[in-house]
C-alpha atoms as a PDB file:
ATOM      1  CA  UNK A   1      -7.548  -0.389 -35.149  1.00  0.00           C
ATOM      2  CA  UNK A   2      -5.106  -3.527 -35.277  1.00  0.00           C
ATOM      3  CA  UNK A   3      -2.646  -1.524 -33.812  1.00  0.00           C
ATOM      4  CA  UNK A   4      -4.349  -1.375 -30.721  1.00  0.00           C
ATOM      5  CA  UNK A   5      -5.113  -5.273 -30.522  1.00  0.00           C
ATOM      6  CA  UNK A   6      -2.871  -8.496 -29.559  1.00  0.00           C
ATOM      7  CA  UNK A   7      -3.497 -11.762 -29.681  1.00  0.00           C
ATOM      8  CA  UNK A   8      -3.538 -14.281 -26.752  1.00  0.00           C
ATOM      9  CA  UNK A   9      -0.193 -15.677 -25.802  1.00  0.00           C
ATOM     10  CA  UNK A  10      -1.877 -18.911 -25.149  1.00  0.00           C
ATOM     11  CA  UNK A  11      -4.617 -19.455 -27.943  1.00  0.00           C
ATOM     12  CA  UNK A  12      -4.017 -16.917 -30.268  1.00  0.00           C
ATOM     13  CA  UNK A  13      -6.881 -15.378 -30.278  1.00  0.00           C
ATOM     14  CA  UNK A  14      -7.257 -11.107 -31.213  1.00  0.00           C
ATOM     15  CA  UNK A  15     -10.677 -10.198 -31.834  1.00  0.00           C
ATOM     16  CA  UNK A  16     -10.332  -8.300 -28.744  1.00  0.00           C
ATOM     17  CA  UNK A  17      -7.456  -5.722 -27.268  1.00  0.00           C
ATOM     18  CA  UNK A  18      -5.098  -7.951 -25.126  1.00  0.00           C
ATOM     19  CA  UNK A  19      -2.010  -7.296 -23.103  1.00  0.00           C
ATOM     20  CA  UNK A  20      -1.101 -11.009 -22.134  1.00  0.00           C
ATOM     21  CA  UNK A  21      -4.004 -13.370 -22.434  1.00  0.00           C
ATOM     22  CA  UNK A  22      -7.020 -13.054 -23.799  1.00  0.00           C
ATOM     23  CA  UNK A  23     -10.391 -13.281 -21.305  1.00  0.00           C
ATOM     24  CA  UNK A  24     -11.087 -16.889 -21.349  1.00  0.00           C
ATOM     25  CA  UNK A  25      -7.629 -17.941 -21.045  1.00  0.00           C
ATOM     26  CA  UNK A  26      -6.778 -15.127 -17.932  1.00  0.00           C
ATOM     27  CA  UNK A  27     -10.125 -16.729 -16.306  1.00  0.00           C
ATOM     28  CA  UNK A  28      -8.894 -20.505 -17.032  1.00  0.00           C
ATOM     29  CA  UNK A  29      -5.530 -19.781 -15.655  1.00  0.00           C
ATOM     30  CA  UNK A  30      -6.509 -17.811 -12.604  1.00  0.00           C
ATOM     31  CA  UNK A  31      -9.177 -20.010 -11.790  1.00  0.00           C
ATOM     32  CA  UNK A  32      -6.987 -22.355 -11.036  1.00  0.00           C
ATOM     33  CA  UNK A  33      -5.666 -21.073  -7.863  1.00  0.00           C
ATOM     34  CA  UNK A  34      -6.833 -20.553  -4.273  1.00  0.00           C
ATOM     35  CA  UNK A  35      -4.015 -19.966  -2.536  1.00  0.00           C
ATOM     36  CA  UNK A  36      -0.049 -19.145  -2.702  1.00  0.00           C
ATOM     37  CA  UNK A  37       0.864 -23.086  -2.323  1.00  0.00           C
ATOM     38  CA  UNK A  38       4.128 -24.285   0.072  1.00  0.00           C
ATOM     39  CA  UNK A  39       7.032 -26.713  -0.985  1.00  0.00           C
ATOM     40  CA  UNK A  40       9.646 -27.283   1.003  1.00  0.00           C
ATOM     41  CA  UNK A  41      12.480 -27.558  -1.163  1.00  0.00           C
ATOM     42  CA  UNK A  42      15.389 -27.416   1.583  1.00  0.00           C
ATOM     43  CA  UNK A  43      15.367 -27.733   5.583  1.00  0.00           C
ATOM     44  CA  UNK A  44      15.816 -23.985   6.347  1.00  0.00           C
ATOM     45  CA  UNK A  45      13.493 -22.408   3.759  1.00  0.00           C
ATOM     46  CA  UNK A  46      10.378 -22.917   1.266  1.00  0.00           C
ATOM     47  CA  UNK A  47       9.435 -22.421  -1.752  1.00  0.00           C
ATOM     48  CA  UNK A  48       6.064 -20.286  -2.108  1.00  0.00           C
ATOM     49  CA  UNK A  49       4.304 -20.833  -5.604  1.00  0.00           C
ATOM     50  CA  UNK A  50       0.763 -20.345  -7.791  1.00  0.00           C
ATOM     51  CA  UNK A  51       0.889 -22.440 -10.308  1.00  0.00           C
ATOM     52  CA  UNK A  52       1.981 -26.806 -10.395  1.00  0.00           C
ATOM     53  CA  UNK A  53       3.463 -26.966 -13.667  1.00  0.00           C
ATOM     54  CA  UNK A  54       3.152 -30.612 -14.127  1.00  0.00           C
ATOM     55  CA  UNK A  55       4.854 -32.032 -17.484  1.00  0.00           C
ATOM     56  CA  UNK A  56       1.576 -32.911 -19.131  1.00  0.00           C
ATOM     57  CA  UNK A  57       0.213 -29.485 -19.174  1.00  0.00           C
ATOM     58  CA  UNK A  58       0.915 -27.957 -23.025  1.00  0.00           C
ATOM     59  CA  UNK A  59      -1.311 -25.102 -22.045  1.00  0.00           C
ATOM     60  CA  UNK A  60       0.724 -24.013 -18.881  1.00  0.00           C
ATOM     61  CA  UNK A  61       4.376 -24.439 -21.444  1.00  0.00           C
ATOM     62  CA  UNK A  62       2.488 -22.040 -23.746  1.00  0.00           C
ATOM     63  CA  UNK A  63       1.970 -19.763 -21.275  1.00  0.00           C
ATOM     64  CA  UNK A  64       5.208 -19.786 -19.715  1.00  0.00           C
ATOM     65  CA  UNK A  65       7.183 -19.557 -23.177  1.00  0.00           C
ATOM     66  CA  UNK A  66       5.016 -16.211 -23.532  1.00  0.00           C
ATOM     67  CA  UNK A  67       6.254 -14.813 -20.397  1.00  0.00           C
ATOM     68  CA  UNK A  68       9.918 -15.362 -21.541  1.00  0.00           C
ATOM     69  CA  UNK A  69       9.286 -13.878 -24.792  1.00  0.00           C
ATOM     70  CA  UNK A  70       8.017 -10.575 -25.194  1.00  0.00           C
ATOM     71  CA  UNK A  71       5.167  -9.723 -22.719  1.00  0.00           C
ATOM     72  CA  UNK A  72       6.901  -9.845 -19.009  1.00  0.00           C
ATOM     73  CA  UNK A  73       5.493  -6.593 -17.822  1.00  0.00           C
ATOM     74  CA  UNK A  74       1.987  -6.532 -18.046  1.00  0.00           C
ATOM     75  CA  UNK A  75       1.492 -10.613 -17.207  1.00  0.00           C
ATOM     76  CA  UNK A  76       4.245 -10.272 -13.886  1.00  0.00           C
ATOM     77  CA  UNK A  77       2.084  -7.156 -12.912  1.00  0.00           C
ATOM     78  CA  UNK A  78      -1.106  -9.452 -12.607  1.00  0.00           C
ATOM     79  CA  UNK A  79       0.499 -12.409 -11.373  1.00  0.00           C
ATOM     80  CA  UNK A  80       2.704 -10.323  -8.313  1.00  0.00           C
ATOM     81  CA  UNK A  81      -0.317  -8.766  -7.458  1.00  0.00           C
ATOM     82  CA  UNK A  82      -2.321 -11.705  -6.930  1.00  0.00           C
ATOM     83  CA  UNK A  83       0.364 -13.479  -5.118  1.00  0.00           C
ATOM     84  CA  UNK A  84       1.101 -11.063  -2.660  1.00  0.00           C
ATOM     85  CA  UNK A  85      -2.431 -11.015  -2.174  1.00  0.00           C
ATOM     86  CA  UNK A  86      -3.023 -14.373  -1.263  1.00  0.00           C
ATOM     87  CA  UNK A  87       0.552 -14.841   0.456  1.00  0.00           C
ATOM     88  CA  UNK A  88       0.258 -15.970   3.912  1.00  0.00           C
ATOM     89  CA  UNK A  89       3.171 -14.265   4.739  1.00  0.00           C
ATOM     90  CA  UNK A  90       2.956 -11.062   2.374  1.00  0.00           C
ATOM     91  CA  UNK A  91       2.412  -8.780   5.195  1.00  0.00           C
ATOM     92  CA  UNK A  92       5.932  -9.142   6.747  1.00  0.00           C
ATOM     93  CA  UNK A  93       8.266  -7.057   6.123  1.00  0.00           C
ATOM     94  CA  UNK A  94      10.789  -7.949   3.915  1.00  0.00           C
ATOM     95  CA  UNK A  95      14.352  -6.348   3.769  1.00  0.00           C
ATOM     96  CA  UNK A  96      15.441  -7.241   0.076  1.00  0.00           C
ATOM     97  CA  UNK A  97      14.667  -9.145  -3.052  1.00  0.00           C
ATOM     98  CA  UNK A  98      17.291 -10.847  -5.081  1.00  0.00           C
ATOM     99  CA  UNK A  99      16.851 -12.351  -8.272  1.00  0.00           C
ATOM    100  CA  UNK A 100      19.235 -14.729 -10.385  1.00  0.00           C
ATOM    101  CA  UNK A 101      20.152 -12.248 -13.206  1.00  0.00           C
ATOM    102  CA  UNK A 102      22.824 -10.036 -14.250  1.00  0.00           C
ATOM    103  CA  UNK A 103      20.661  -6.892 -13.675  1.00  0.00           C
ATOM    104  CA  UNK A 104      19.035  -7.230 -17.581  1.00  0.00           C
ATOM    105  CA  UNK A 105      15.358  -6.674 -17.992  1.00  0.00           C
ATOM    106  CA  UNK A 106      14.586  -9.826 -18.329  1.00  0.00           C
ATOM    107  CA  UNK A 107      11.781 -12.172 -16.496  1.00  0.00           C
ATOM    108  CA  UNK A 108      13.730 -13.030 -13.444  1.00  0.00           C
ATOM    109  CA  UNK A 109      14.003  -9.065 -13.435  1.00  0.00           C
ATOM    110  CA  UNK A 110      10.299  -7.949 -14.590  1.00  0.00           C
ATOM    111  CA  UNK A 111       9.277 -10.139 -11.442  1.00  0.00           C
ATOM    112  CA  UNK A 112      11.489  -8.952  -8.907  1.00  0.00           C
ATOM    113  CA  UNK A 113      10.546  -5.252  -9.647  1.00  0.00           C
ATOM    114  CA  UNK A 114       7.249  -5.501  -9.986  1.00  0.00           C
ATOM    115  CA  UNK A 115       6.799  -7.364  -6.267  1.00  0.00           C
ATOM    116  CA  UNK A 116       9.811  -4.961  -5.549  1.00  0.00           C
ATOM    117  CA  UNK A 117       7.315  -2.112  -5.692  1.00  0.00           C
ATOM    118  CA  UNK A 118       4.309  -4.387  -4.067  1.00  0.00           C
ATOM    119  CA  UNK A 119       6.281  -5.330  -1.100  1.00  0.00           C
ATOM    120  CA  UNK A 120       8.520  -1.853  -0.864  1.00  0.00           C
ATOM    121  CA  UNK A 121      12.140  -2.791  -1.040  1.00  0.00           C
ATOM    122  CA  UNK A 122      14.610  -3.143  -3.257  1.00  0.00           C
ATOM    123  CA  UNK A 123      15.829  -5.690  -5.188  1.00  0.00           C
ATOM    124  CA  UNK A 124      18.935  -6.963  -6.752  1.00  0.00           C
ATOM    125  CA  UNK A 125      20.295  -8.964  -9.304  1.00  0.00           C
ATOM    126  CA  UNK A 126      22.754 -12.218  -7.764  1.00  0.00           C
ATOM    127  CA  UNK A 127      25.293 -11.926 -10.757  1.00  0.00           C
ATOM    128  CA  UNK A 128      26.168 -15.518 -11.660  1.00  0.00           C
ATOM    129  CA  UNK A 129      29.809 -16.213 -12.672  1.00  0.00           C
ATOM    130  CA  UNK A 130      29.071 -18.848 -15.204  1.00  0.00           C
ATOM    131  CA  UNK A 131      29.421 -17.267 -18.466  1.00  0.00           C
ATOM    132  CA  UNK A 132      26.393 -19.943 -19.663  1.00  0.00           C
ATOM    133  CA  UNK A 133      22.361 -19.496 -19.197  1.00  0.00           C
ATOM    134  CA  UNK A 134      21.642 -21.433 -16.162  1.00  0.00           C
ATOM    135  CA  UNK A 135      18.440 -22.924 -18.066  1.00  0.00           C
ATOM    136  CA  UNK A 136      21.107 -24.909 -20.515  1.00  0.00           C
ATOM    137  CA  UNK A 137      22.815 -26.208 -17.836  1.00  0.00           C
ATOM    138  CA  UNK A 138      22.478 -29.754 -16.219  1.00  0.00           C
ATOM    139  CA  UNK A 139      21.156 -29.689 -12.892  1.00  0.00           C
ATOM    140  CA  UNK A 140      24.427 -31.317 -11.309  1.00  0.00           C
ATOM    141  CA  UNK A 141      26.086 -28.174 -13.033  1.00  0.00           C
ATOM    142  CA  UNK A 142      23.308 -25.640 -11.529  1.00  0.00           C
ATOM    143  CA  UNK A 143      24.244 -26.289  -7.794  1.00  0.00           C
ATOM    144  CA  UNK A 144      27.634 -25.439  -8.431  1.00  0.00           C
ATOM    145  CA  UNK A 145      26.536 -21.806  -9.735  1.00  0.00           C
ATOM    146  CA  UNK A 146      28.278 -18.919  -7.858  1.00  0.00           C
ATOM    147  CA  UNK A 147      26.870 -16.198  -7.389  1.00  0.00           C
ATOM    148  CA  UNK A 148      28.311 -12.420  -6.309  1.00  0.00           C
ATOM    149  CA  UNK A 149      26.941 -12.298  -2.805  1.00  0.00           C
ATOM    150  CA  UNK A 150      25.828  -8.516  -1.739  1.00  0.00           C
ATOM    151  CA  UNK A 151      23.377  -8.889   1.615  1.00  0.00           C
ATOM    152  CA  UNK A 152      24.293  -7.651   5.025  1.00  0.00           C
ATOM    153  CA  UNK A 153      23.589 -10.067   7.836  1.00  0.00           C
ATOM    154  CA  UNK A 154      20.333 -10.353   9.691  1.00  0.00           C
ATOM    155  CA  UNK A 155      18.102  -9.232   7.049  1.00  0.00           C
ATOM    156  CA  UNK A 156      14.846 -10.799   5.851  1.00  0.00           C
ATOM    157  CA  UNK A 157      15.542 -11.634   2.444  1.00  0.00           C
ATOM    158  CA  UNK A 158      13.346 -12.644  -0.429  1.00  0.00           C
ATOM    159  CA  UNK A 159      14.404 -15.163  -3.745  1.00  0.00           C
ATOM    160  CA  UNK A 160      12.565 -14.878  -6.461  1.00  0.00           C
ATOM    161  CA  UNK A 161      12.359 -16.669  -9.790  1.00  0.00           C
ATOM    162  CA  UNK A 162       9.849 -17.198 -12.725  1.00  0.00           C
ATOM    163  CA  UNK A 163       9.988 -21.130 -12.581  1.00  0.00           C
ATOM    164  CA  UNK A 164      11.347 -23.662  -9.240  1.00  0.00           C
ATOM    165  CA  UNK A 165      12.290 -26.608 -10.879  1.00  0.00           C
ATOM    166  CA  UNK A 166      15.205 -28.665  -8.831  1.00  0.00           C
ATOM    167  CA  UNK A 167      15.591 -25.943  -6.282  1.00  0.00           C
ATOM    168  CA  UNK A 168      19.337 -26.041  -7.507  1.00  0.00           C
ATOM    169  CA  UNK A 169      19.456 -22.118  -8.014  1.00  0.00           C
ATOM    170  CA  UNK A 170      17.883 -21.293  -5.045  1.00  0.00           C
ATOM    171  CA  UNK A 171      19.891 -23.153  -3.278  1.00  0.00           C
ATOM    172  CA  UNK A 172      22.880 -21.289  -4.693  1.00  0.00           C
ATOM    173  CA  UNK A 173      21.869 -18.170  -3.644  1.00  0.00           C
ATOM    174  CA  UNK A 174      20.957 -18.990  -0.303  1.00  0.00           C
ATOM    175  CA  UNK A 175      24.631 -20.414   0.135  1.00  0.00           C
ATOM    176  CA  UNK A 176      25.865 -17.182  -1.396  1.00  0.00           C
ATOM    177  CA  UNK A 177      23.827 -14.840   0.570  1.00  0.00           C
ATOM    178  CA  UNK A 178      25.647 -16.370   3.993  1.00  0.00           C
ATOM    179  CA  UNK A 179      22.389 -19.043   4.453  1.00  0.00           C
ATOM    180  CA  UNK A 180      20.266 -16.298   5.976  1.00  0.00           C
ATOM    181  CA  UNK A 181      17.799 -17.157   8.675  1.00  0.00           C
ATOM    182  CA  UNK A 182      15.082 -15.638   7.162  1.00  0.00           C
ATOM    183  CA  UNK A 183      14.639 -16.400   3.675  1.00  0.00           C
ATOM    184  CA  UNK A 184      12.175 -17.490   1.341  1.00  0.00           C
ATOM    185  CA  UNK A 185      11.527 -18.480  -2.474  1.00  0.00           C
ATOM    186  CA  UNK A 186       9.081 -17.273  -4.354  1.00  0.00           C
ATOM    187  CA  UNK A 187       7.661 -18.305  -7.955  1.00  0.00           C
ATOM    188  CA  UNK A 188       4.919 -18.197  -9.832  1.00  0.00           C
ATOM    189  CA  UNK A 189       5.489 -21.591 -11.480  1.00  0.00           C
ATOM    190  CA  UNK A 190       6.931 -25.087  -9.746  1.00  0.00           C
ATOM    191  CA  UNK A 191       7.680 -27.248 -12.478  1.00  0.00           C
ATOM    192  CA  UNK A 192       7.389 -30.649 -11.583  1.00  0.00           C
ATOM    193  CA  UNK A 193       9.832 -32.984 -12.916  1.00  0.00           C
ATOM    194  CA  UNK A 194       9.208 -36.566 -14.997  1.00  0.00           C
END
């Protein structure tokens, strides 16, 4: 029978079969949002995003540390399909997703497949040339990333990352990908800064 049960990324909890968070937590979380929110992070695109991450919030770092470590698939699934849901945009069509990874299944790859498959095109990993994670790097040294650009011209093209926190990454990739007219960045998290 224990086999069968997890406990709750965020409070620990496992008196009851869990795949991410447990029911009072999901229903906290979620109950937070009414709609996909807008930043604009840089004069030719925004950044679309659920959750305001504000440095205060211990509950909100708990339950982003569980998405980086070990449960991606099942929390992303929830999460993409309630964004595209309440996306004001969601129902255009968009040509391709990239995603600032080296093509490992990691988060920034669980969440680009997963809307990937919600939205119906492909997506693909923006190999960075830095041999370092881009999360230990200073944010002066993030928006000099370089990334391997791979999109044709005059498509619609998606970013996607688990957490906006500068912008400095997105802006990377839109430089890379030839500053595309149509292009977007999407998140579940925008993590405000002290």
């Amino acid at each position: 029978m224990l086999s069968h049960m997890r406990s709750c990324a965020c409070c620990g909890r496992w008196f009851e079969p869990v795949d991410w968070l447990c029911t009072g937590c999901e229903s906290r979380l979620f109950r937070r949002i009414e709609k996909v929110q807008v930043k604009v992070i840089h004069p030719a695109y925004s950044l679309f995003y659920l959750w305001d991450w504000r440095p205060e919030d211990r509950n909100m770092k708990t339950i982003v540390e569980s998405l980086k470590g070990g449960r991606p698939r099942v929390a992303f699934a929830k999460i993409a399909t309630l964004f595209y849901f309440l996306h004001p945009q969601s129902p255009q069509r968009w040509d391709a997703i990239y995603y600032p990874s080296k093509g490992t299944k990691d988060h920034a790859y669980e969440w680009a497949q997963i809307l990937g498959q919600l939205i119906g095109c492909p997506s693909y990993p923006l190999r960075t040339m830095s041999r370092r994670k881009q999360a230990k790097l200073p944010k002066s040294e993030r928006q000099k990333i370089q990334f391997l650009p791979q999109a044709p011209k005059g498509q619609r093209l998606l970013f996607v990352d688990d957490i906006v926190t500068s912008g400095a990454t997105a802006r990377g990739a839109f430089e890379a990908l030839g500053q595309p007219k149509n292009f977007a960045v999407w998140a579940p998290f925008y993590r405000r800064l002290l």
